[in-house]
Protein backbone atom coordinates (compact mmCIF):
# COMPACT_ATOMS: atom_id res chain seq x y z
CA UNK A 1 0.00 0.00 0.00
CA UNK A 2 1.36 3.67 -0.93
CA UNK A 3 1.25 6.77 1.09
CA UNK A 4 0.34 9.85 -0.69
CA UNK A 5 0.26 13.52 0.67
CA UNK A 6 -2.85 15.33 -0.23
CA UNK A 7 -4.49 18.72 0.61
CA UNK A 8 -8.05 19.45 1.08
CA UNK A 9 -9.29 22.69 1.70
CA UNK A 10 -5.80 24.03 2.75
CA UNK A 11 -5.03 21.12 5.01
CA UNK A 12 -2.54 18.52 4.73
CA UNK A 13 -3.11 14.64 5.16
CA UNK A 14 -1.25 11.33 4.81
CA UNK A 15 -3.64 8.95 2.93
CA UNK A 16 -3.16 5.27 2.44
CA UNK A 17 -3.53 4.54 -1.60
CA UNK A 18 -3.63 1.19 -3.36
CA UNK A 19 -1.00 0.55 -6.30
CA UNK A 20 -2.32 1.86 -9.22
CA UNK A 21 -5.19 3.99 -7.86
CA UNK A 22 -2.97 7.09 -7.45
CA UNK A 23 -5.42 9.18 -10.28
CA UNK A 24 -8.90 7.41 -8.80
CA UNK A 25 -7.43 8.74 -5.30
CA UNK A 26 -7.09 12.93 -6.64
CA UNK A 27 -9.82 12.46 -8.73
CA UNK A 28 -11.30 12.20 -5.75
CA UNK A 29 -9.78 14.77 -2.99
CA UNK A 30 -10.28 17.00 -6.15
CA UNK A 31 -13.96 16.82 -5.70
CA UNK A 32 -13.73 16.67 -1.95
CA UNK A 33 -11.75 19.63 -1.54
CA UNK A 34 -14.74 21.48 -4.58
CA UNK A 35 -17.77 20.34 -2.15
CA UNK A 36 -16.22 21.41 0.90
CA UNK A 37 -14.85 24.84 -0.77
CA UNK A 38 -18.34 25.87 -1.90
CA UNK A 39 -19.90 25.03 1.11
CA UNK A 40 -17.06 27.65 2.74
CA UNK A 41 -17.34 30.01 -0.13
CA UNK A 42 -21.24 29.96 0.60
CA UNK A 43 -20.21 31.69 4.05
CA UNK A 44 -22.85 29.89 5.87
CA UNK A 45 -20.65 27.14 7.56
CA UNK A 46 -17.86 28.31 9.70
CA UNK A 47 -16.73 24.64 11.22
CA UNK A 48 -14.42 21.98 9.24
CA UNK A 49 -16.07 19.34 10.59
CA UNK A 50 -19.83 20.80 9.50
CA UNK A 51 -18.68 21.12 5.74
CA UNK A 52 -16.71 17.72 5.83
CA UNK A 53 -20.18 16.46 6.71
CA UNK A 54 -21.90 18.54 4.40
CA UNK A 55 -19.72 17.56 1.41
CA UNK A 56 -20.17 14.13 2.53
CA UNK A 57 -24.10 14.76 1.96
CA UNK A 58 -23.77 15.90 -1.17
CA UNK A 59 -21.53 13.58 -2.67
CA UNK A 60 -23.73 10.94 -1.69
CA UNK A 61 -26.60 12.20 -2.61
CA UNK A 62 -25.28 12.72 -6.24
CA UNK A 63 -24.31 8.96 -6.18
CA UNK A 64 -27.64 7.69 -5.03
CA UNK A 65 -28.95 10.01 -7.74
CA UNK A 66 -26.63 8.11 -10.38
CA UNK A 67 -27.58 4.91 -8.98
CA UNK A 68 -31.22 5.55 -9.17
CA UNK A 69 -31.00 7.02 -12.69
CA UNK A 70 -31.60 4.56 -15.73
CA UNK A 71 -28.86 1.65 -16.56
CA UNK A 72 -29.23 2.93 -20.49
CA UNK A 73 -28.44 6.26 -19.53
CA UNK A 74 -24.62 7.37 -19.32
CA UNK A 75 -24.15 9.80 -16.96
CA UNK A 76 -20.61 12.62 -18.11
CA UNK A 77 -19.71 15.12 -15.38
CA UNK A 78 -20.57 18.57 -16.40
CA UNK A 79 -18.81 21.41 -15.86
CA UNK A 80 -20.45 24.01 -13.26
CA UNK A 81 -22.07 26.92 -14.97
CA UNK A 82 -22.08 30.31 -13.54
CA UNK A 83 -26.42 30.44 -12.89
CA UNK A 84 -28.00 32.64 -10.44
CA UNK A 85 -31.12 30.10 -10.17
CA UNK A 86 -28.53 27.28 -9.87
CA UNK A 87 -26.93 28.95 -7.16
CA UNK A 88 -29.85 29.81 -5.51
CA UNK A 89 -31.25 26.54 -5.36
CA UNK A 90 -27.73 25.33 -4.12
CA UNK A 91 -28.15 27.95 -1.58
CA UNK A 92 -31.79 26.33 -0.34
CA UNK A 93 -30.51 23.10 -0.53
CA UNK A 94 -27.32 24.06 1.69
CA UNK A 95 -29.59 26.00 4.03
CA UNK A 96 -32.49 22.66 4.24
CA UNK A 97 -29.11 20.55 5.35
CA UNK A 98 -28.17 23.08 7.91
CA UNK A 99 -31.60 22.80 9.52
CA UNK A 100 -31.64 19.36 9.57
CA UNK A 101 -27.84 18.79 10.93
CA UNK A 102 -29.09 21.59 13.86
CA UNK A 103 -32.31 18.79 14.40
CA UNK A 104 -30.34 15.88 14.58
CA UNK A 105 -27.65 17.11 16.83
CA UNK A 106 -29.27 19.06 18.92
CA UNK A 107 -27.71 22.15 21.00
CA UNK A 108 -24.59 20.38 20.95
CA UNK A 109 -24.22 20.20 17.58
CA UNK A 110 -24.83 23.59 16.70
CA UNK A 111 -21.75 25.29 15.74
CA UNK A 112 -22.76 27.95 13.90
């Protein structure tokens, strides 16, 4: 098993890598460190932690989308485009997952 050094949202870490899956491995601390920079960019989360678990969220939540979609269909990653309604309804969704982190954890949870 390799070691590689990788950053994600400014902060170093040590990761364990299979031979071979080097490019699968910043393929995905690429999109990792995306998630978690929009949620900061947003300016709505303040906590590491919250955003790690927001990315998280999201990331699934795109996969169980791909899973769910049609076998037949193939599925190419777009490029973000620069959309006011887009952003707005990222904005929503951001805030809905907020409100429900605050539920779940309770007053201990809520860090912002």
């Amino acid at each position: 098993m390799k070691q590689m050094e990788v950053t994600i949202l400014g902060q170093s870490y040590l990761l364990a890598c299979p031979e071979g899956g080097e490019d699968l491995l910043r393929q995905a601390v690429s999109r990792v460190d995306q998630e978690m920079s929009a949620i900061r960019d947003a300016g709505k989360v303040k906590a590491r932690e919250r955003m790690a678990v927001l990315a998280a969220l999201n990331l699934a939540y795109l996969l169980a989308e791909q899973r769910q979609a049609p076998a037949t269909a193939v599925h190419a990653p777009t490029p973000p485009q620069p959309n006011l309604e887009a952003n707005l309804e990222e904005e929503a969704l951001l805030d809905r997952l907020i409100s429900r982190l605050d539920a779940t954890l309770g007053d201990d949870g809520q860090l912002l």
